[in-house]
PDB file of N, CA and C in Angstrom:
ATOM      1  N   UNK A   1     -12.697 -21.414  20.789  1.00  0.00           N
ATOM      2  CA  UNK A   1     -11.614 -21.815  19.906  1.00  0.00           C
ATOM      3  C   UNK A   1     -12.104 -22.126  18.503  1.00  0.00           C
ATOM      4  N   UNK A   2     -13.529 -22.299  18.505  1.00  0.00           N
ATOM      5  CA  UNK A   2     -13.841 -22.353  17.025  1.00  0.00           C
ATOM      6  C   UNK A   2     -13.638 -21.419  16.073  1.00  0.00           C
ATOM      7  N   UNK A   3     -14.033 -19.892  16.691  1.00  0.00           N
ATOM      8  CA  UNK A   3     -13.803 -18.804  15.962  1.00  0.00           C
ATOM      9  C   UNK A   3     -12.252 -18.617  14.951  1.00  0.00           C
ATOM     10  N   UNK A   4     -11.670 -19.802  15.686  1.00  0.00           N
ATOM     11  CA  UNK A   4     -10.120 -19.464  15.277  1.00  0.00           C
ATOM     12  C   UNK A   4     -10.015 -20.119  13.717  1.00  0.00           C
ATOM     13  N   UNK A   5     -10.800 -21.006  13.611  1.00  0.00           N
ATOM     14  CA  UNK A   5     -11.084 -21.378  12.120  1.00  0.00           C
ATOM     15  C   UNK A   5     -11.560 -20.630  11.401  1.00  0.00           C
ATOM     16  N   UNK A   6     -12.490 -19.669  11.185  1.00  0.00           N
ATOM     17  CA  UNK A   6     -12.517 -18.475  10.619  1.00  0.00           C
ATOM     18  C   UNK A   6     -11.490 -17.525  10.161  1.00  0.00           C
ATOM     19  N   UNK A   7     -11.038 -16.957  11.423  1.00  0.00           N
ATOM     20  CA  UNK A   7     -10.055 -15.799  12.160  1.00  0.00           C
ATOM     21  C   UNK A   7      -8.591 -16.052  11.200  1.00  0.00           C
ATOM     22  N   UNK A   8      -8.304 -17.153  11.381  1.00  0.00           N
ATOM     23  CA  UNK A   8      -7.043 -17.549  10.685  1.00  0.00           C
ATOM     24  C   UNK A   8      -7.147 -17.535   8.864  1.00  0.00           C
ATOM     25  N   UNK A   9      -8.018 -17.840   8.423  1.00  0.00           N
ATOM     26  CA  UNK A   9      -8.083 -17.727   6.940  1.00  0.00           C
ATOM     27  C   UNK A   9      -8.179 -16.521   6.307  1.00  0.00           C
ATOM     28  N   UNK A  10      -8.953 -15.957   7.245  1.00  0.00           N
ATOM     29  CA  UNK A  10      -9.773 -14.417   7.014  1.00  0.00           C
ATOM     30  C   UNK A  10      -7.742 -13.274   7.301  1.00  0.00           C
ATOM     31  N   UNK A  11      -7.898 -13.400   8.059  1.00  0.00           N
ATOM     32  CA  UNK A  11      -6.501 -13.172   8.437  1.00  0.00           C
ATOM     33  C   UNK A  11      -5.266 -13.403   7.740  1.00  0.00           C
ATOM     34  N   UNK A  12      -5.203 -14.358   6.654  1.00  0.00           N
ATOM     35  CA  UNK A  12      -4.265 -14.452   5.732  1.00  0.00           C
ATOM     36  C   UNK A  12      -4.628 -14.190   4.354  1.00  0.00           C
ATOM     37  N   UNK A  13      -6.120 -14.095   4.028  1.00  0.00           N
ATOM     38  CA  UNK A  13      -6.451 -13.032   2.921  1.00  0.00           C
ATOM     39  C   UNK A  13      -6.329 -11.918   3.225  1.00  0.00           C
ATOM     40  N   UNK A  14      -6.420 -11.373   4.075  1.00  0.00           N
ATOM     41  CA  UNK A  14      -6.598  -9.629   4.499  1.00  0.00           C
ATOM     42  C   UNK A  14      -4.825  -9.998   4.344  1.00  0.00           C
ATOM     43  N   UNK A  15      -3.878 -10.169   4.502  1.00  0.00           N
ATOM     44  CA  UNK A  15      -2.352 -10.126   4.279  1.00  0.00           C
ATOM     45  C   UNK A  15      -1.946  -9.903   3.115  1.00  0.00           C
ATOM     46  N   UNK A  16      -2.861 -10.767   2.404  1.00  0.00           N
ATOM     47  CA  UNK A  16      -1.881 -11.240   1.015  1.00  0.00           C
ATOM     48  C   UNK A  16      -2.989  -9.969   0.215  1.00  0.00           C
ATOM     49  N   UNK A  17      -4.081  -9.981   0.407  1.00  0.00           N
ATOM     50  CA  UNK A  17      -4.561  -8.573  -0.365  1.00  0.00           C
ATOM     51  C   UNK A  17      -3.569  -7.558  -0.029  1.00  0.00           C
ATOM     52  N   UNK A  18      -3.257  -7.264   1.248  1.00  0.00           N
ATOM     53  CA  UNK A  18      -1.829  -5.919   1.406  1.00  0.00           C
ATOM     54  C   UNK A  18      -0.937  -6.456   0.921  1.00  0.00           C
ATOM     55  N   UNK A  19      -0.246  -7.131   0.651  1.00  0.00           N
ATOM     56  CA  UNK A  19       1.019  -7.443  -0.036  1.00  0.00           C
ATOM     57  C   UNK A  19       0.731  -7.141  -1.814  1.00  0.00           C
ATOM     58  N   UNK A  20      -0.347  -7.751  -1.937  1.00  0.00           N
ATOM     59  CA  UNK A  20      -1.006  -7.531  -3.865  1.00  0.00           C
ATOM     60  C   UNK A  20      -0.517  -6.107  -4.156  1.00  0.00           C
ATOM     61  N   UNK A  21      -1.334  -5.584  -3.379  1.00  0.00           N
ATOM     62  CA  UNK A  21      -1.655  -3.782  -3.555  1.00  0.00           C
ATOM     63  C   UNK A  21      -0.712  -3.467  -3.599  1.00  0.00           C
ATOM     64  N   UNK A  22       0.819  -3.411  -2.453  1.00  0.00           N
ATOM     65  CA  UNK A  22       1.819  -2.983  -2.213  1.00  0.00           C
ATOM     66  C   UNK A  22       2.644  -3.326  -3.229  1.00  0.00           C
ATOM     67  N   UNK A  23       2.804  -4.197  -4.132  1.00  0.00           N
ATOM     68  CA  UNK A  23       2.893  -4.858  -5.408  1.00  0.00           C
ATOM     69  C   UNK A  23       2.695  -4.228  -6.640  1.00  0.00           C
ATOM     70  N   UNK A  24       1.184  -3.993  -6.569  1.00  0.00           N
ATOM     71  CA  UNK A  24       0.576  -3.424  -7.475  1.00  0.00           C
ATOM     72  C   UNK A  24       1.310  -2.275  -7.874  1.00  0.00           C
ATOM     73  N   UNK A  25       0.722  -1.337  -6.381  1.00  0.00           N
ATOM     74  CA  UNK A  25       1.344   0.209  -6.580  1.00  0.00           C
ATOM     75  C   UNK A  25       3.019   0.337  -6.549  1.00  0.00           C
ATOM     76  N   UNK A  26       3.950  -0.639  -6.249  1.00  0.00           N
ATOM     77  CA  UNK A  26       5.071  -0.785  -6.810  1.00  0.00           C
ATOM     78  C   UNK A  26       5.540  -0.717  -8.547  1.00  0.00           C
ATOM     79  N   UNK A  27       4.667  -1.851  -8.777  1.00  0.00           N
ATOM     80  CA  UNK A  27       4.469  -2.125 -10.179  1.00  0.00           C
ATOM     81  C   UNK A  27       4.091  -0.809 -11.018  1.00  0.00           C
ATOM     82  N   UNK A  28       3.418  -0.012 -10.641  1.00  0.00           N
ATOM     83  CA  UNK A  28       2.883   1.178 -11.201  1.00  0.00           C
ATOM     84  C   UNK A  28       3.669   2.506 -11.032  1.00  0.00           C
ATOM     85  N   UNK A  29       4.329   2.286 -11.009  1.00  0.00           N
ATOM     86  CA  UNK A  29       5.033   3.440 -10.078  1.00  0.00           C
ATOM     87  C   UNK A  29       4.615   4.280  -9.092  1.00  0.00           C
ATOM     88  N   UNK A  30       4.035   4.149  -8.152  1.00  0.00           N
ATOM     89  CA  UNK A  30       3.449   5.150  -7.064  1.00  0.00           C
ATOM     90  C   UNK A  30       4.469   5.781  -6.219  1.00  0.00           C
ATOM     91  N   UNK A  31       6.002   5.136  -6.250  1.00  0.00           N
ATOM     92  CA  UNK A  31       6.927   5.475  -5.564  1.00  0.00           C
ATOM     93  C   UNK A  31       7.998   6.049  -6.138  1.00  0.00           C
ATOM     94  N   UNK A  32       7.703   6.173  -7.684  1.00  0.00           N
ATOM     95  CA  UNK A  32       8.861   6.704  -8.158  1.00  0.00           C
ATOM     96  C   UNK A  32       9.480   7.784  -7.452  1.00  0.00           C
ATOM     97  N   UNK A  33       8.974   9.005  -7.036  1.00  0.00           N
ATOM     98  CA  UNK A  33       9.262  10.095  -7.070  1.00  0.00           C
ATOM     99  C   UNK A  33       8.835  10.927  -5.864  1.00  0.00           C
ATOM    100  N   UNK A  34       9.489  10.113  -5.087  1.00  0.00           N
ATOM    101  CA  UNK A  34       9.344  10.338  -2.992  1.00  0.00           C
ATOM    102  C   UNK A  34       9.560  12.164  -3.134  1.00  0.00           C
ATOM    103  N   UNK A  35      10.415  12.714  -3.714  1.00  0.00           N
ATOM    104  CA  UNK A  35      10.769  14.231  -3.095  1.00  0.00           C
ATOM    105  C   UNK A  35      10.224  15.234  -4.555  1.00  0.00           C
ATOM    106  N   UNK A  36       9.721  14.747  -5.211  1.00  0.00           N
ATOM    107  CA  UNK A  36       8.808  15.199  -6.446  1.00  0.00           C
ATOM    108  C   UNK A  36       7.089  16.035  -5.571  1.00  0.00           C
ATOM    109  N   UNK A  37       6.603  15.787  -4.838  1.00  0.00           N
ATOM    110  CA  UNK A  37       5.305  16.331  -3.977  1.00  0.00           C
ATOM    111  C   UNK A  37       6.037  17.405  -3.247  1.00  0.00           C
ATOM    112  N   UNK A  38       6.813  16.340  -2.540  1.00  0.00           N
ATOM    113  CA  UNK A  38       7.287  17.605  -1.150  1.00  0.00           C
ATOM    114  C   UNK A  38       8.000  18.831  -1.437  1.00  0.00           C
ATOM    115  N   UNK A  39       8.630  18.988  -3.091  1.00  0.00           N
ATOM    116  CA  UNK A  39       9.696  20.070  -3.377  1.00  0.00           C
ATOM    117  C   UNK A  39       8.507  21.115  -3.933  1.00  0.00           C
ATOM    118  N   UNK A  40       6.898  20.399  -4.272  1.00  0.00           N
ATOM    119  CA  UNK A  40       5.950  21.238  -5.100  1.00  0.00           C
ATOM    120  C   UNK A  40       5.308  21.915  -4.088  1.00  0.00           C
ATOM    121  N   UNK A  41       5.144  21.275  -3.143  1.00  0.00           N
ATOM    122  CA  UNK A  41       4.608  21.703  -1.957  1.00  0.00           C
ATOM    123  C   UNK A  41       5.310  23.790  -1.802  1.00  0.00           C
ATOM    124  N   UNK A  42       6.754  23.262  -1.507  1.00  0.00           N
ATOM    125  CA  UNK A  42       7.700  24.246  -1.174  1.00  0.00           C
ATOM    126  C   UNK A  42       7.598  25.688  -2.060  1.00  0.00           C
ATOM    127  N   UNK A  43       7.674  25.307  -3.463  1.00  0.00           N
ATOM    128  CA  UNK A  43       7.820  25.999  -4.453  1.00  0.00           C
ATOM    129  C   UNK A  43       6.558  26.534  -4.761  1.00  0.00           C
ATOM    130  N   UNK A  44       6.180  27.434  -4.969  1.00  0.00           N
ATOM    131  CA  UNK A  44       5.283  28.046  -5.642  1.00  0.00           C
ATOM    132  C   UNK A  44       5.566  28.438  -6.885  1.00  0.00           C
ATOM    133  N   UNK A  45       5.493  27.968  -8.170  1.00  0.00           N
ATOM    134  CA  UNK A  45       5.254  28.529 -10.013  1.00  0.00           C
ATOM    135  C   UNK A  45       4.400  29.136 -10.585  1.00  0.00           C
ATOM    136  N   UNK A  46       4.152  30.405 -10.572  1.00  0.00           N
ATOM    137  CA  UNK A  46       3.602  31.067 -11.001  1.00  0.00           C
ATOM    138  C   UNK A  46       3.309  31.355 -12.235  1.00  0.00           C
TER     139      UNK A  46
END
């Protein structure tokens, strides 16, 4: 049960670093443009 003093802190930095990022790349736009890849994919421009 000691380990759990570790486990638990470690465990709520590793969270809140994914929440930052998810933040971050919000903030940045990483999501603008969900069907912008997948339509380039399709299309070929020659």
């Amino acid at each position: 049960m000691d380990v759990l003093i570790y486990l638990i802190p470690i465990a709520l930095f590793l969270g809140l670093l994914g929440l930052a990022a998810f933040l971050w790349s919000l903030r940045n736009g990483q999501f603008e443009d969900l069907d912008g890849a997948a339509e380039r994919v399709l299309f070929d421009e020659d």
